[in-house]
Protein backbone atom coordinates (compact mmCIF):
# COMPACT_ATOMS: atom_id res chain seq x y z
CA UNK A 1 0.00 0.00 0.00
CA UNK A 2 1.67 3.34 -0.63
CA UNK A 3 1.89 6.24 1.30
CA UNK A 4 -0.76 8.01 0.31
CA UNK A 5 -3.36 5.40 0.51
CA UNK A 6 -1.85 4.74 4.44
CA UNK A 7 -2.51 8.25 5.32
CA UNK A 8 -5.85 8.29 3.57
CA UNK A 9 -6.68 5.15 5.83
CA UNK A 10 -5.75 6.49 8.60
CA UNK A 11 -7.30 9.58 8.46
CA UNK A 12 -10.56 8.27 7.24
CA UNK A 13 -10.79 6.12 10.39
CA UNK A 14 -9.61 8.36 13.43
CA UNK A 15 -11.64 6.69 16.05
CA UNK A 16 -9.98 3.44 16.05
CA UNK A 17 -6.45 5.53 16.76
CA UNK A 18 -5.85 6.93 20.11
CA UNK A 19 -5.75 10.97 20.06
CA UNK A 20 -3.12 13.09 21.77
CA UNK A 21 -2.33 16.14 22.20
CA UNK A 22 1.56 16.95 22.86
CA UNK A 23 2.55 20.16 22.83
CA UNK A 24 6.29 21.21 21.93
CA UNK A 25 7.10 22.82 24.98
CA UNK A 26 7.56 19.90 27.35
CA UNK A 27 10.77 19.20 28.08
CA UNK A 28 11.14 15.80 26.69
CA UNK A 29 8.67 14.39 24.24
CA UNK A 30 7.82 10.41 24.13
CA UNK A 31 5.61 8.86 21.79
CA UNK A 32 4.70 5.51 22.90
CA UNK A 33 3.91 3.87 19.28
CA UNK A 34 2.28 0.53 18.43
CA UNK A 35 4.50 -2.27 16.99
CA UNK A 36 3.83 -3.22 13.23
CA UNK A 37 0.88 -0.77 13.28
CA UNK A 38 0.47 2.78 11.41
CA UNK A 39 1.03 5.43 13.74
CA UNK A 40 -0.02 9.29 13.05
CA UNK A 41 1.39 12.16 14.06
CA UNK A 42 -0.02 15.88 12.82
CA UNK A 43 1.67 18.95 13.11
CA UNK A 44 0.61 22.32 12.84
CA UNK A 45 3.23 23.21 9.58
CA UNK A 46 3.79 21.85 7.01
CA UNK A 47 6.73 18.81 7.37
CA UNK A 48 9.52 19.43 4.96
CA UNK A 49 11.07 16.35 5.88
CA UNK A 50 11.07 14.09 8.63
CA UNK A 51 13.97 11.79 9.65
CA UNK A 52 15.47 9.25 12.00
CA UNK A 53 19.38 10.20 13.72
CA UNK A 54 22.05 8.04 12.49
CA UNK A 55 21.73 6.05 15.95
CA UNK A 56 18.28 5.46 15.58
CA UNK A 57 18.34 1.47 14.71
CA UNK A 58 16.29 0.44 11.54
CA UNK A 59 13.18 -0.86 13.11
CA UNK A 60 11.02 2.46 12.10
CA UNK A 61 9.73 3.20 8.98
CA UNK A 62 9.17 6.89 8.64
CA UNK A 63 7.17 9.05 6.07
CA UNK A 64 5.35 12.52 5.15
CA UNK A 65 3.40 14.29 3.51
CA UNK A 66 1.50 18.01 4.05
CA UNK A 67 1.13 18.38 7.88
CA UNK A 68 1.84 14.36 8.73
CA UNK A 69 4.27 11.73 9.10
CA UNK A 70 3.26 8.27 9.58
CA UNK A 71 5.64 5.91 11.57
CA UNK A 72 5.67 2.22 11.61
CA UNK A 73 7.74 0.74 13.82
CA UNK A 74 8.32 -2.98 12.97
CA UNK A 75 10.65 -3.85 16.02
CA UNK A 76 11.49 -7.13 16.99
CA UNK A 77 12.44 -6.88 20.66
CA UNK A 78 9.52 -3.37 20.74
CA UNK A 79 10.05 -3.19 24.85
CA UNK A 80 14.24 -2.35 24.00
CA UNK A 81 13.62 -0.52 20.72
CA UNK A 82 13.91 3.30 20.70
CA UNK A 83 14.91 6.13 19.01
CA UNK A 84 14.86 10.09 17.97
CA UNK A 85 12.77 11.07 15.15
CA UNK A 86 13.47 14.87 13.30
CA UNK A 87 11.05 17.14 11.73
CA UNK A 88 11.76 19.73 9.91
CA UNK A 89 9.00 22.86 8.77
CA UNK A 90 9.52 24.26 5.80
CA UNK A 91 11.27 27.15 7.31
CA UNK A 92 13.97 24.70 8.08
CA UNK A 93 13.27 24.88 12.01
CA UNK A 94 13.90 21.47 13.84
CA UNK A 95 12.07 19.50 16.23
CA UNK A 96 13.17 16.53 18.41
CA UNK A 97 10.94 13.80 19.10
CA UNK A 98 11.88 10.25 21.10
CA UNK A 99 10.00 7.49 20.04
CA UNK A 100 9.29 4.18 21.31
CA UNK A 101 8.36 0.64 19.83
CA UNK A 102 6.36 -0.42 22.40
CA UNK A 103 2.47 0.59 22.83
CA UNK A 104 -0.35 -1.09 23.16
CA UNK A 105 -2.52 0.79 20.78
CA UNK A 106 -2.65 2.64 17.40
CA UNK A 107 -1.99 6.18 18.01
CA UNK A 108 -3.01 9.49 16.26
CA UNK A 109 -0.80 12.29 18.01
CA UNK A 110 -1.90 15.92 17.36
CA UNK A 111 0.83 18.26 18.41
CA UNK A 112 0.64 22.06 18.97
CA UNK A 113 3.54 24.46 18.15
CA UNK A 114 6.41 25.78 19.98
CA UNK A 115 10.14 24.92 17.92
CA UNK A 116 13.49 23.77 19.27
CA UNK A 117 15.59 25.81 17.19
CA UNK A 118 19.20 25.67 16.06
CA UNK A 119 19.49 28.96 16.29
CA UNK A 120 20.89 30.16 20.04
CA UNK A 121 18.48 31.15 22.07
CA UNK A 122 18.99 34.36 24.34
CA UNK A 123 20.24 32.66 26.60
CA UNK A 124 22.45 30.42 24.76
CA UNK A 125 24.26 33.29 23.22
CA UNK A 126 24.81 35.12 26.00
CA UNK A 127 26.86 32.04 27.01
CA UNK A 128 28.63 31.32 23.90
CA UNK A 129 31.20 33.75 23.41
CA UNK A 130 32.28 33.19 19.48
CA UNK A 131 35.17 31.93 20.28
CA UNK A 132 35.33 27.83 20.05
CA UNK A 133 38.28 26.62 22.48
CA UNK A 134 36.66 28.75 24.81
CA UNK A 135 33.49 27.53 24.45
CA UNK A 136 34.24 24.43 24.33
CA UNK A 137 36.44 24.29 27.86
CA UNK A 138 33.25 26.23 29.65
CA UNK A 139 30.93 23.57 28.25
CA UNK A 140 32.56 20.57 29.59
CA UNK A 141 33.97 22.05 32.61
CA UNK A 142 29.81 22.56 33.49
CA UNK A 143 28.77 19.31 32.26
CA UNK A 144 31.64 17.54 34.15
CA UNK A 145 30.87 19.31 37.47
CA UNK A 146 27.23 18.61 37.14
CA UNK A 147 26.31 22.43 36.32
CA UNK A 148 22.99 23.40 34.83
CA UNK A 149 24.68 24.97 31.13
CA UNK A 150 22.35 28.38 30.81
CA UNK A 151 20.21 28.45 27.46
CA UNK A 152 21.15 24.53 26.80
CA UNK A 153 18.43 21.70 27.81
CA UNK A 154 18.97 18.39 28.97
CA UNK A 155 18.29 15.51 26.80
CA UNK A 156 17.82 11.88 28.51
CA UNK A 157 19.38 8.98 25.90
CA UNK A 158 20.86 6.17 27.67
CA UNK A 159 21.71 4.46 24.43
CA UNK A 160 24.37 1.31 24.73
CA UNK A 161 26.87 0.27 21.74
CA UNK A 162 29.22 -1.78 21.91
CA UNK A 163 33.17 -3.10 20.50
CA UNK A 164 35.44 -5.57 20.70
CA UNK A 165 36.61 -3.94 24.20
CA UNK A 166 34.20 -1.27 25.17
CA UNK A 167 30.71 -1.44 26.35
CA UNK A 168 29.67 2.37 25.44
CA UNK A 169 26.76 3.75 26.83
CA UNK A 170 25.26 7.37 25.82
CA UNK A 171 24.00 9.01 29.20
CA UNK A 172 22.30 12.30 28.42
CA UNK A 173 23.33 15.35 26.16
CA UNK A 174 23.23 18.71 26.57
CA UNK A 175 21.47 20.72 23.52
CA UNK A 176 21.50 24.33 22.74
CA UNK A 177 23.01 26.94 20.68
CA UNK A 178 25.83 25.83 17.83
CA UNK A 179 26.93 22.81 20.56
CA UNK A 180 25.71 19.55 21.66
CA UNK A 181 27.96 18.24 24.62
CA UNK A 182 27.00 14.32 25.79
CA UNK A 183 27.74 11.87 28.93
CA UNK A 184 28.70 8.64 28.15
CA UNK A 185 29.79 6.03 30.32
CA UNK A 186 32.55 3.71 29.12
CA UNK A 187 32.95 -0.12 30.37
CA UNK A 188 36.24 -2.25 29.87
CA UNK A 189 34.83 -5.27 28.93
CA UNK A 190 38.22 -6.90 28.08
CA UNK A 191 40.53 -8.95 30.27
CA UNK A 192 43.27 -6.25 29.37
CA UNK A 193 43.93 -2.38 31.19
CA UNK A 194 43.21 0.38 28.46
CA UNK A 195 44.55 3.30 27.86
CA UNK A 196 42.08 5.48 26.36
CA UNK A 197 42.97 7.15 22.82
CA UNK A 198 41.40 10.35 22.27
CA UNK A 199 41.69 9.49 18.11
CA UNK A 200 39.54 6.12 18.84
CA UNK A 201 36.66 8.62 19.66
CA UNK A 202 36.83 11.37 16.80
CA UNK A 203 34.18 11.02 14.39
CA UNK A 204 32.74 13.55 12.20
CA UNK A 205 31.19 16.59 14.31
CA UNK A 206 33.20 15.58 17.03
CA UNK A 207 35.11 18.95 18.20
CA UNK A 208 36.41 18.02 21.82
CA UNK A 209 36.75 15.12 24.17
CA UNK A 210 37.20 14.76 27.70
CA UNK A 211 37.52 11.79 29.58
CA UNK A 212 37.64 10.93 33.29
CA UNK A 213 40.38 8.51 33.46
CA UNK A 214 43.03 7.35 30.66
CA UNK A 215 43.40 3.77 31.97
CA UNK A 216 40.41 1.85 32.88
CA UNK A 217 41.18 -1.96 33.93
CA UNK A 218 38.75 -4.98 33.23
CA UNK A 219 35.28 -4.26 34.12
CA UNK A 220 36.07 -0.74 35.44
CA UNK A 221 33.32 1.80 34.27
CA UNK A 222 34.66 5.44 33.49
CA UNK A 223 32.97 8.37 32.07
CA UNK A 224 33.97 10.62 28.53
CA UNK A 225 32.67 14.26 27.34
CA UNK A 226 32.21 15.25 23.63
CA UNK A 227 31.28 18.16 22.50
CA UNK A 228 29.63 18.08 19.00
CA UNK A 229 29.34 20.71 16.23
CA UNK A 230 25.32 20.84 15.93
CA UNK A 231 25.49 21.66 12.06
CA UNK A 232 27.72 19.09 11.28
CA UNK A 233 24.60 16.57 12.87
CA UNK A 234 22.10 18.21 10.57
CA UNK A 235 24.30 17.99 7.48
CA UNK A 236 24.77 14.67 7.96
CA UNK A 237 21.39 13.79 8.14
CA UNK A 238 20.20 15.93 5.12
CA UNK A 239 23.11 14.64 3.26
CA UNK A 240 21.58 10.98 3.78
CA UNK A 241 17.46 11.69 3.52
CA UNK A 242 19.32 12.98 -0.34
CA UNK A 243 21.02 10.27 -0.72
């Protein structure tokens, strides 16, 4: 069935679907979507483009059209399958969405408008100063001493990969102006001491890291800091939805 027969279906049968109404401005937004089911979700703009972040594992299928993106999630494990979902308007402004494989029902989500921005807020550019390595070292030295960062928000993730030595787990990030800075927490799960190599963490985006020891023996856990150019997330993920 294509896409625009799905959204014709849906919308032709709204009482089957549970209605919600999010609005923008809570501080973390969760929607709680049924597994191999259509799931709505209306905006108040029209969607540009909606997409999943590179992390986001493959068990969503996302699309849009006019002022709604449909979502099918076709996890296998749904309980352990989440993700972050992107919408752009068509004035390019972003909004952040979590979303989860695991409900129990069909739903039909209505949200109502407020935006999380790239742009720095007031706030956030009062902080920033311009100038990068100084930025950058005021950034983590908050996030490190457990500091509230002014004009950034606090984003819950708690998202676990793993190598051949490493058990990585993604705590929380801080998001705001041009930065992102995250948490993760880092688990030797080799028989071996490491020693920590700042150019094993560098990927693209990736403008500082801080960790909180260099050596972390078997089964020690130990925490790292990156700070992440925003644009350089957002260019990535228009350079695959072109793809």
């Amino acid at each position: 069935m294509n896409l625009k027969k799905i959204i014709m279906a849906c919308l032709s049968v709204p009482l089957l679907l549970n209605a919600g109404t999010i609005s923008l401005d809570k501080e973390k937004i969760i929607l709680n979507l049924k597994n191999n089911s259509t799931n709505v979700i209306k905006f108040p703009f029209v969607v540009q483009k909606a997409s999943l972040t590179t992390e986001t594992p493959n068990d969503f299928s996302v699309s849009s059209k006019n002022r709604t993106v449909v979502v099918i999630p076709t996890a296998e494990y749904p309980e352990s399958e989440s993700g972050d979902l992107l919408i752009w308007s068509t004035e390019g402004d972003p909004y952040l969405l979590k979303i989860k494989a695991g409900g129990q029902d069909e739903q039909l989500f209505t949200m109502v408008s407020n935006k999380i921005t790239t742009r720095p807020t007031s706030k956030a550019a009062q902080f920033e100063t311009g100038r990068i390595d100084t930025d950058i070292k005021r950034l983590i030295k908050k996030v490190v001493s457990g500091e509230k960062i002014s004009g950034y928000k606090k984003v819950d993730i708690k998202r676990t990969f793993k190598s051949r030595d490493l058990e990585m787990q993604k705590e929380f990030f801080y998001d705001g102006g041009k930065y992102r800075v995250e948490q993760w927490y880092i688990k030797n799960i080799s028989n071996d001491t490491l020693l920590l190599d700042y150019e094993n963490f560098y990927t693209k985006g990736v403008l500082a890291i801080a960790f909180e020891v260099k050596k972390i023996g078997p089964n020690q856990i130990s925490k790292a800091w990156l700070v992440v150019n925003k644009s350089t997330i957002f260019n990535e993920l228009e350079r695959k939805r072109i793809k």
